[in-house]
PDB file of N, CA and C in Angstrom:
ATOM      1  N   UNK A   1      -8.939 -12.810 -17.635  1.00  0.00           N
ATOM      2  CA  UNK A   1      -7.572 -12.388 -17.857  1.00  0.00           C
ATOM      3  C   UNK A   1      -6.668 -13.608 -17.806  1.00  0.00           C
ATOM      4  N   UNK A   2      -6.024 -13.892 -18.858  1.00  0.00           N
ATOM      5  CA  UNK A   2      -5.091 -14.766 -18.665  1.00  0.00           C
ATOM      6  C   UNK A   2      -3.466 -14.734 -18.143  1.00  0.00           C
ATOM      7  N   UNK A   3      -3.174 -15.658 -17.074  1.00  0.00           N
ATOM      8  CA  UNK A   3      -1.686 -15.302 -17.107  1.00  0.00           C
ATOM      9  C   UNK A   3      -0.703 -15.825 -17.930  1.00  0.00           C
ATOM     10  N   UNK A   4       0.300 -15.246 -17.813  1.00  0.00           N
ATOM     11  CA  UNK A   4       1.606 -15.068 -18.934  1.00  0.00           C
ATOM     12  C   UNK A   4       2.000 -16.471 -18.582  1.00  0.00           C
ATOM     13  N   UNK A   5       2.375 -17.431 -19.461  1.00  0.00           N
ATOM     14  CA  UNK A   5       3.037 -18.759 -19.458  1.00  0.00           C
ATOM     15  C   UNK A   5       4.234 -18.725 -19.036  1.00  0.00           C
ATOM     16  N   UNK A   6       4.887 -19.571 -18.149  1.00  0.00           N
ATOM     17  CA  UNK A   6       6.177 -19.111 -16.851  1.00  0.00           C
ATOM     18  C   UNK A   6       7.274 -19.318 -17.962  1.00  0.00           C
ATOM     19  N   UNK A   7       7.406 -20.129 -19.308  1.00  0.00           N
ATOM     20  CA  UNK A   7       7.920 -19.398 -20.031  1.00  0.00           C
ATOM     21  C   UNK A   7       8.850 -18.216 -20.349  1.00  0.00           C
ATOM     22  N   UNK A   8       7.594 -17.402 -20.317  1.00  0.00           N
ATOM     23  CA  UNK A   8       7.419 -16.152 -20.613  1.00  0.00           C
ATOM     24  C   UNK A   8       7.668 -15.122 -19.577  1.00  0.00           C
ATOM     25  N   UNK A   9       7.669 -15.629 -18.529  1.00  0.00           N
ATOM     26  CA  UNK A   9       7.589 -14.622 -17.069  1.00  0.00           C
ATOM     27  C   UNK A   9       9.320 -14.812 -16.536  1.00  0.00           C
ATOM     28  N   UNK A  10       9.544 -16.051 -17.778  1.00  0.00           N
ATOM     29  CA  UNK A  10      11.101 -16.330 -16.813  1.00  0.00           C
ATOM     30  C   UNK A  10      12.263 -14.739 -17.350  1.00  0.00           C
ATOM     31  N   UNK A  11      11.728 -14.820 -18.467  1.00  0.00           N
ATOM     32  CA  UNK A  11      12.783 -14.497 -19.203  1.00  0.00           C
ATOM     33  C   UNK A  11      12.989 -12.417 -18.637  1.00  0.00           C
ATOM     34  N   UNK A  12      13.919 -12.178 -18.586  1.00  0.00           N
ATOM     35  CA  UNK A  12      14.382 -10.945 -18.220  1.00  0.00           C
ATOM     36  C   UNK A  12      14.014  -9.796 -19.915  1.00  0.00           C
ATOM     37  N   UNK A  13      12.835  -9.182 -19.245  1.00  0.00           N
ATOM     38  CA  UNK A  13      12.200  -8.398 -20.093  1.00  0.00           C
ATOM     39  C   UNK A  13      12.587  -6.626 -20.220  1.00  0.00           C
ATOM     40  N   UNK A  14      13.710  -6.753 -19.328  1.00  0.00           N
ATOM     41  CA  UNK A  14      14.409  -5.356 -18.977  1.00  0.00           C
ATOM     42  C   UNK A  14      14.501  -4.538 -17.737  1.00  0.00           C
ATOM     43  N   UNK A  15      13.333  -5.335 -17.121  1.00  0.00           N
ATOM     44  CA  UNK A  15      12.971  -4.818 -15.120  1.00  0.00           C
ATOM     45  C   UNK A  15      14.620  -4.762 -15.150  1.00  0.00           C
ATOM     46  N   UNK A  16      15.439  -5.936 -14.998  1.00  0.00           N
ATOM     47  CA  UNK A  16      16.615  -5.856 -14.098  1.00  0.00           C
ATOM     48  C   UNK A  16      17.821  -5.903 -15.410  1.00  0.00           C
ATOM     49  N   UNK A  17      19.173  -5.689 -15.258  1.00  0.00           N
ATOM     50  CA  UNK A  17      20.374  -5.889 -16.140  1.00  0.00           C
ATOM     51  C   UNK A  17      21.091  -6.585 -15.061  1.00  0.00           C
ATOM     52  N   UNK A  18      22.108  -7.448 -15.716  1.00  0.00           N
ATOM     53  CA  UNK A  18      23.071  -7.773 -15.669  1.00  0.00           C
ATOM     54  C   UNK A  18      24.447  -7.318 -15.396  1.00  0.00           C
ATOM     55  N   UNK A  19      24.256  -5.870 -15.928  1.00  0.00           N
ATOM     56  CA  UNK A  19      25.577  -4.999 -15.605  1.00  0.00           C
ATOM     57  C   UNK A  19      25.058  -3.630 -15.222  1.00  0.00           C
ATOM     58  N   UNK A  20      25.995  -2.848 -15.008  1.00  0.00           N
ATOM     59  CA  UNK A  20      25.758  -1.643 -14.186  1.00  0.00           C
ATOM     60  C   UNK A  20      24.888  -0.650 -15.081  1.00  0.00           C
ATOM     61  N   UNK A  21      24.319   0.328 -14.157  1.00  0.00           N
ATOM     62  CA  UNK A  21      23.585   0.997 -15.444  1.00  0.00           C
ATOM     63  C   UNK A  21      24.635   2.203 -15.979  1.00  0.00           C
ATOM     64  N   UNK A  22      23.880   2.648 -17.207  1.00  0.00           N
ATOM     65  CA  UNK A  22      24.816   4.023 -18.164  1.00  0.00           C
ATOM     66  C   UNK A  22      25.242   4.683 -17.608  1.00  0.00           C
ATOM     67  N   UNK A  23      26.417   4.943 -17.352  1.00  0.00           N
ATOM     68  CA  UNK A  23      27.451   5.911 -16.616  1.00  0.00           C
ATOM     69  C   UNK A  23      28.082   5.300 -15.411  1.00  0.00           C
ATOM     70  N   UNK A  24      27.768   4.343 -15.070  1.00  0.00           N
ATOM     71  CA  UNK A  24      28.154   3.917 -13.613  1.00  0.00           C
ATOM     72  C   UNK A  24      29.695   3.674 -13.480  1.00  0.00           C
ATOM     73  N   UNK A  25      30.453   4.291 -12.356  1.00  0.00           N
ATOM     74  CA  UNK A  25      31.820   3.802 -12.086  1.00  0.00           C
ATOM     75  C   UNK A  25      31.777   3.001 -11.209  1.00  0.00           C
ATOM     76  N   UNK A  26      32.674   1.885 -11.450  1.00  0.00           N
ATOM     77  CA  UNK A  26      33.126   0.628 -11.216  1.00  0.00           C
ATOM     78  C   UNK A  26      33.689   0.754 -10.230  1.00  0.00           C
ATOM     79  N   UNK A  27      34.851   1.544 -10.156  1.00  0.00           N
ATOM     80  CA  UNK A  27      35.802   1.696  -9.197  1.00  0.00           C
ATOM     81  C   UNK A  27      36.535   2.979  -9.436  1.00  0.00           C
ATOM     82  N   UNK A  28      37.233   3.556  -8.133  1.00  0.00           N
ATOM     83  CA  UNK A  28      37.403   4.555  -7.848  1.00  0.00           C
ATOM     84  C   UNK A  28      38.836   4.561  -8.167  1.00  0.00           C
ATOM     85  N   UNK A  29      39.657   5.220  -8.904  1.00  0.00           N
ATOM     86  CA  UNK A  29      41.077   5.098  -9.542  1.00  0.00           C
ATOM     87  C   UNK A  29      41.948   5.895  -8.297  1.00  0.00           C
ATOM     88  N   UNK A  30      42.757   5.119  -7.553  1.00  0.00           N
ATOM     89  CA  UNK A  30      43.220   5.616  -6.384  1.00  0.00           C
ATOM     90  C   UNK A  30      44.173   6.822  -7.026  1.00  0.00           C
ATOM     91  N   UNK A  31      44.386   7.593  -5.959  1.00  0.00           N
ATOM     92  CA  UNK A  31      45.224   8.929  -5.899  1.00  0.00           C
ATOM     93  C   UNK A  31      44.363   9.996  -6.664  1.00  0.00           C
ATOM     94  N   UNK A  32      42.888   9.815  -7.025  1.00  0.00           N
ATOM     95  CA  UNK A  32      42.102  10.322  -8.471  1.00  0.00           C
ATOM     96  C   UNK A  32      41.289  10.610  -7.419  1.00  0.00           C
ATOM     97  N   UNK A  33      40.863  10.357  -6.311  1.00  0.00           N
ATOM     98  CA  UNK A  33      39.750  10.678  -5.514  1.00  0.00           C
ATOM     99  C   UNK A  33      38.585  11.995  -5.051  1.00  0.00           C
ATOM    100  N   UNK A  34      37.956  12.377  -5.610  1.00  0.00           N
ATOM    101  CA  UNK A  34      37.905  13.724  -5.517  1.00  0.00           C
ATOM    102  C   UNK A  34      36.351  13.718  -4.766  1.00  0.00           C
ATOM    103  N   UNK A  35      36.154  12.467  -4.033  1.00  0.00           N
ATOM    104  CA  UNK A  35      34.971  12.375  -3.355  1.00  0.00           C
ATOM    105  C   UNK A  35      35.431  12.260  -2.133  1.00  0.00           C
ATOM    106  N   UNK A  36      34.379  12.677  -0.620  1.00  0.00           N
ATOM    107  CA  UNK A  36      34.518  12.873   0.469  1.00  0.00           C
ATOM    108  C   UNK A  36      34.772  11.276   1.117  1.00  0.00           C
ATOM    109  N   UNK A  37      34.878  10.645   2.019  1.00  0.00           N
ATOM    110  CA  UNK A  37      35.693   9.357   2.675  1.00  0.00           C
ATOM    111  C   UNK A  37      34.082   9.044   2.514  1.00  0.00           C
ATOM    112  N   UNK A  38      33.138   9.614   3.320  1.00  0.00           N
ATOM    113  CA  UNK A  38      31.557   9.310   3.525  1.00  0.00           C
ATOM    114  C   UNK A  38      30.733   8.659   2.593  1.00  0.00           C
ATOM    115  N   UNK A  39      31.142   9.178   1.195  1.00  0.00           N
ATOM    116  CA  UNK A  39      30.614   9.379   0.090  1.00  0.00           C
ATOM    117  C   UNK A  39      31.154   7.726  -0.684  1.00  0.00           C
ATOM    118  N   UNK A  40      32.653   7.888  -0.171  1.00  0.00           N
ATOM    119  CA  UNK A  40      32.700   6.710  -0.663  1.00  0.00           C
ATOM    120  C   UNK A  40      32.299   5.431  -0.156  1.00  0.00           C
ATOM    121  N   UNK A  41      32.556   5.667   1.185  1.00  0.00           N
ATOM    122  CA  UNK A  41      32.147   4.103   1.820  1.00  0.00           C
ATOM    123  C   UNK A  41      30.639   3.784   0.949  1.00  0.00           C
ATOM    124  N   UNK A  42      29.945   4.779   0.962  1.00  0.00           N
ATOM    125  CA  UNK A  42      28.258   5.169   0.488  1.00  0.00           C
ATOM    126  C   UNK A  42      28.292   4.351  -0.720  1.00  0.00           C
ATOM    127  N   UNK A  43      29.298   4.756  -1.618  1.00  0.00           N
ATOM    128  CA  UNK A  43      29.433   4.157  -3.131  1.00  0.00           C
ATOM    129  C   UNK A  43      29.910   2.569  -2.868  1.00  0.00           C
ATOM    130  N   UNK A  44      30.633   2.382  -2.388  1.00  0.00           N
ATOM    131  CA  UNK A  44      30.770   0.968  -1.869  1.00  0.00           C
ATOM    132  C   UNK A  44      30.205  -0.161  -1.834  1.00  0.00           C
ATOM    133  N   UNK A  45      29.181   0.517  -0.459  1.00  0.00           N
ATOM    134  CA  UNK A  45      28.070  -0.200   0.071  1.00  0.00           C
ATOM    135  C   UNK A  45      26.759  -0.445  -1.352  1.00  0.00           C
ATOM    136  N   UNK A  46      26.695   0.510  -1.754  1.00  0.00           N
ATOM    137  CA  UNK A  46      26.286   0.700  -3.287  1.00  0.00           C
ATOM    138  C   UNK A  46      26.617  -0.748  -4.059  1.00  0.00           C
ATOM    139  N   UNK A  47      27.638  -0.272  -4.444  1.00  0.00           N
ATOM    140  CA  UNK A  47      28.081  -1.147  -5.375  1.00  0.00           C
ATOM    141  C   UNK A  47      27.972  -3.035  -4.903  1.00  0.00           C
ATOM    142  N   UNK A  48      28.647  -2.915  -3.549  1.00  0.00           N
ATOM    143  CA  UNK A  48      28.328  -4.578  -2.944  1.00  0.00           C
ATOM    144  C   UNK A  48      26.488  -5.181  -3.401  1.00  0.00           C
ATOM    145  N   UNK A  49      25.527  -3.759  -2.543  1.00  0.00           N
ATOM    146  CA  UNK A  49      24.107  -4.525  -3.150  1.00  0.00           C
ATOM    147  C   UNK A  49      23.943  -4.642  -4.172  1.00  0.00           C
ATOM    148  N   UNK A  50      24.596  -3.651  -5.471  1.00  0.00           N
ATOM    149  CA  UNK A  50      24.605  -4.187  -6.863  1.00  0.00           C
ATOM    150  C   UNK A  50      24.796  -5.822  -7.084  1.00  0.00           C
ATOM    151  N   UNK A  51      25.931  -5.530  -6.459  1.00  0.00           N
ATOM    152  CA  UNK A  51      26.756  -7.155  -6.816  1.00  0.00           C
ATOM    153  C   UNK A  51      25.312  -8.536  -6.478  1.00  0.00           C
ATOM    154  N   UNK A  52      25.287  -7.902  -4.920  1.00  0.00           N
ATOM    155  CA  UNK A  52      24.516  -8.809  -4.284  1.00  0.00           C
ATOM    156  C   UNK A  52      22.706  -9.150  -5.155  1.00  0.00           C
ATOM    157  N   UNK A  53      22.420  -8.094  -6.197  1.00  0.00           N
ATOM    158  CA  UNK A  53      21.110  -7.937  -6.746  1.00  0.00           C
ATOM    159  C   UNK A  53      21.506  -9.252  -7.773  1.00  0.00           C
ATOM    160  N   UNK A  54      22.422  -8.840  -8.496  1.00  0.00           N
ATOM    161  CA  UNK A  54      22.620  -9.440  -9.517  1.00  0.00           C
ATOM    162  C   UNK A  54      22.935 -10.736  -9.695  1.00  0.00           C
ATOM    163  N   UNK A  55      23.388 -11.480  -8.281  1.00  0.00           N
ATOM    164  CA  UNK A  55      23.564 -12.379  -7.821  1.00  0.00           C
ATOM    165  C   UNK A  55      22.115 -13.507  -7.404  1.00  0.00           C
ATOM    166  N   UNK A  56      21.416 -12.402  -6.450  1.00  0.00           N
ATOM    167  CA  UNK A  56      19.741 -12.595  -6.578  1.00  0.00           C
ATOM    168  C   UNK A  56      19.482 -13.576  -7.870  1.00  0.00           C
ATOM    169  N   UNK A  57      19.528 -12.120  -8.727  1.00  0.00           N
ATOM    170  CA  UNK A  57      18.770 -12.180 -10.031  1.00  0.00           C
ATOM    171  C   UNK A  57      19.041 -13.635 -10.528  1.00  0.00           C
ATOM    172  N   UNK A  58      20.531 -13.825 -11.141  1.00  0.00           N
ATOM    173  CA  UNK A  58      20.894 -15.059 -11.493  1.00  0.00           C
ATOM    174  C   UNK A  58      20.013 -16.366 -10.669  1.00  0.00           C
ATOM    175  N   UNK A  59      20.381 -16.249  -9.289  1.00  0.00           N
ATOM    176  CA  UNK A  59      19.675 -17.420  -8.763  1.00  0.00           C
ATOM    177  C   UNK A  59      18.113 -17.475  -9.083  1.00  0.00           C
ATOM    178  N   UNK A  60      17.564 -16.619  -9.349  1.00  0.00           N
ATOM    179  CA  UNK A  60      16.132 -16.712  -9.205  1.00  0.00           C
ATOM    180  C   UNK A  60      15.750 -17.116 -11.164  1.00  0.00           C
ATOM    181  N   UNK A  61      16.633 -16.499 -12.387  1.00  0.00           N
ATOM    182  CA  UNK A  61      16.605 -17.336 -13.071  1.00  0.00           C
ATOM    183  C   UNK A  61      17.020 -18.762 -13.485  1.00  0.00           C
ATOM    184  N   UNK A  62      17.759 -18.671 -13.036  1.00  0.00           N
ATOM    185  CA  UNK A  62      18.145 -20.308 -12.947  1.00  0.00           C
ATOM    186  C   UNK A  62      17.258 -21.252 -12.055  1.00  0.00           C
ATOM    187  N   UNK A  63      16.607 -21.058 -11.140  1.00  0.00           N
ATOM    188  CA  UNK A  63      15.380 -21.692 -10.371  1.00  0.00           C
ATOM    189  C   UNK A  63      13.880 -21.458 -11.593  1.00  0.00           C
ATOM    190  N   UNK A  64      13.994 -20.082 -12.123  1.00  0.00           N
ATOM    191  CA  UNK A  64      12.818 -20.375 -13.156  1.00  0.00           C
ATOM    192  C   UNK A  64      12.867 -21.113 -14.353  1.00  0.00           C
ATOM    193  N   UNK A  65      13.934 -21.209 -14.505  1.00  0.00           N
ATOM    194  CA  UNK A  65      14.513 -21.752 -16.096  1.00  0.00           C
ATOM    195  C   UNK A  65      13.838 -23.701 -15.193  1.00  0.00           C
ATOM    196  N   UNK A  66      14.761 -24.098 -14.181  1.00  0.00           N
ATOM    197  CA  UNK A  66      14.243 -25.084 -13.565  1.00  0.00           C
ATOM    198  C   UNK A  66      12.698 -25.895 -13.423  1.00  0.00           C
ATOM    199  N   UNK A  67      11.681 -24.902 -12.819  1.00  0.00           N
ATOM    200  CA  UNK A  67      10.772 -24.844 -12.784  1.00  0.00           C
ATOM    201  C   UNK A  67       9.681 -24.959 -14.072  1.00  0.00           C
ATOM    202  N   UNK A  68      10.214 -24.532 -15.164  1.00  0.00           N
ATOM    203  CA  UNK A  68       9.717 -24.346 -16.390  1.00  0.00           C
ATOM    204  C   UNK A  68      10.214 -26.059 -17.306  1.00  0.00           C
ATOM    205  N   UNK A  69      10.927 -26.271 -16.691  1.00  0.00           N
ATOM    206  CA  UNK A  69      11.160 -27.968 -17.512  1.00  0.00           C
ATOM    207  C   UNK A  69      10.525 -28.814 -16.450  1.00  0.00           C
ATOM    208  N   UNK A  70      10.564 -28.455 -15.488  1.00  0.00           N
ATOM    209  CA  UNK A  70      10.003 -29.596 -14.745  1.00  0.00           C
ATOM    210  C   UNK A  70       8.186 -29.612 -14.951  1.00  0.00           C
ATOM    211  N   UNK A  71       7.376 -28.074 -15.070  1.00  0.00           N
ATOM    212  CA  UNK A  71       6.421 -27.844 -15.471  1.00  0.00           C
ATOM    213  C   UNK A  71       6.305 -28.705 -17.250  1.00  0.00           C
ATOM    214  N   UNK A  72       7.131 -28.310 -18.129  1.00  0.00           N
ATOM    215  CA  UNK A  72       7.191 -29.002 -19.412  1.00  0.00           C
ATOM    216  C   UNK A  72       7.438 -30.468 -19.016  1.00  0.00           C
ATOM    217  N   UNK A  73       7.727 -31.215 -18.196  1.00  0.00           N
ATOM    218  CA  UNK A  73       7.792 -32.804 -18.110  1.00  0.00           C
ATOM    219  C   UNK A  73       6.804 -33.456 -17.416  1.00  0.00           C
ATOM    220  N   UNK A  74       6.009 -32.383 -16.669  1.00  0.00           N
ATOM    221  CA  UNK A  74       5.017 -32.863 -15.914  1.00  0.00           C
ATOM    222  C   UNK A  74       3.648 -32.640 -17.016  1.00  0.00           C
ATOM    223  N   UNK A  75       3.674 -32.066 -17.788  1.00  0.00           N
ATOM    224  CA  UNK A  75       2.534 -31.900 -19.158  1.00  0.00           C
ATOM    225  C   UNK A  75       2.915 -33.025 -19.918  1.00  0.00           C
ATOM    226  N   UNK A  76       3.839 -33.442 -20.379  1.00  0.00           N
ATOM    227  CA  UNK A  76       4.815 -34.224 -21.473  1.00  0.00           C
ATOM    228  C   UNK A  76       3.427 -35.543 -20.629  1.00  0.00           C
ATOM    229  N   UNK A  77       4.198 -35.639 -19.142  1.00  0.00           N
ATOM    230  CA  UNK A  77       3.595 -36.968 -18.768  1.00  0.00           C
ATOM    231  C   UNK A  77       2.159 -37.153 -18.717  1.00  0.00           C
ATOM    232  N   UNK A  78       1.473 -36.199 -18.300  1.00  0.00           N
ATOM    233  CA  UNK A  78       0.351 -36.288 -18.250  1.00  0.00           C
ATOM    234  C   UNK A  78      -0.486 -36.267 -19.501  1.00  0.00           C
ATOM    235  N   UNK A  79       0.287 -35.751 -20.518  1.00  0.00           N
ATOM    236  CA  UNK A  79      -0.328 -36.475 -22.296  1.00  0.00           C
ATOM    237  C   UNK A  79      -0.121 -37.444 -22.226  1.00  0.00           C
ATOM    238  N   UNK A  80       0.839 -38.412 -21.823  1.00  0.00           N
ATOM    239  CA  UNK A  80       1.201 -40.001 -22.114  1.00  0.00           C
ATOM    240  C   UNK A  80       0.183 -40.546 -20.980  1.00  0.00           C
ATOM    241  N   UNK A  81      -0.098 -40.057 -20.109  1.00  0.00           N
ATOM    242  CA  UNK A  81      -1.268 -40.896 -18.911  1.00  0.00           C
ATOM    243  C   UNK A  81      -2.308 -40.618 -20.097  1.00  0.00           C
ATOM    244  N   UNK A  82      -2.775 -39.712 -20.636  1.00  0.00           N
ATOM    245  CA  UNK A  82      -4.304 -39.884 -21.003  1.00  0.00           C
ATOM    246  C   UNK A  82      -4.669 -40.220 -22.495  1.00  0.00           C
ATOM    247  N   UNK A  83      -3.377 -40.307 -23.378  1.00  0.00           N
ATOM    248  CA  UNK A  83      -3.581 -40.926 -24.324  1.00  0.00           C
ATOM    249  C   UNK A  83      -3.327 -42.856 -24.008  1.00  0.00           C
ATOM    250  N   UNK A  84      -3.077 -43.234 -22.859  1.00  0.00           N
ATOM    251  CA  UNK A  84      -2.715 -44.561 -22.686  1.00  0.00           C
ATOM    252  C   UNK A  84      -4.147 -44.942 -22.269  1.00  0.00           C
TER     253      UNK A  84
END
């Protein structure tokens, strides 16, 4: 079995988004409230680990995107060691 070239493993294949999923409210339009105080803190707390996922996410592509040139410069060199 071969594995997937990091390439290929970097790139966001749909596991995670970038933005909220279909239907999601953003924010709660004050005086419009028609949810319990509980419910909202709930949505809140919600929404912060959203923030906080997506935040994840970014860092962990940008460390693969990293990883993947430094992997491509360390091949680059090691053709120039063995054709020399």
């Amino acid at each position: 079995m071969m594995a997937r070239p990091i390439s290929q493993s970097c790139k966001n294949d749909g596991g995670m988004s970038n933005g909220a999923p279909a239907g999601y409210v953003k924010s709660i339009i004050p005086g419009q409230s028609t949810m319990s105080d509980p419910a909202q803190i709930k949505l809140k707390r919600l929404e912060l680990k959203l923030k906080q996922f997506a935040e994840v996410e970014t860092f962990l592509m940008k460390e693969c995107e990293q990883v993947e040139r430094t992997r491509q410069r360390i091949a680059a060199e090691r053709a120039r060691m063995i054709t020399a």
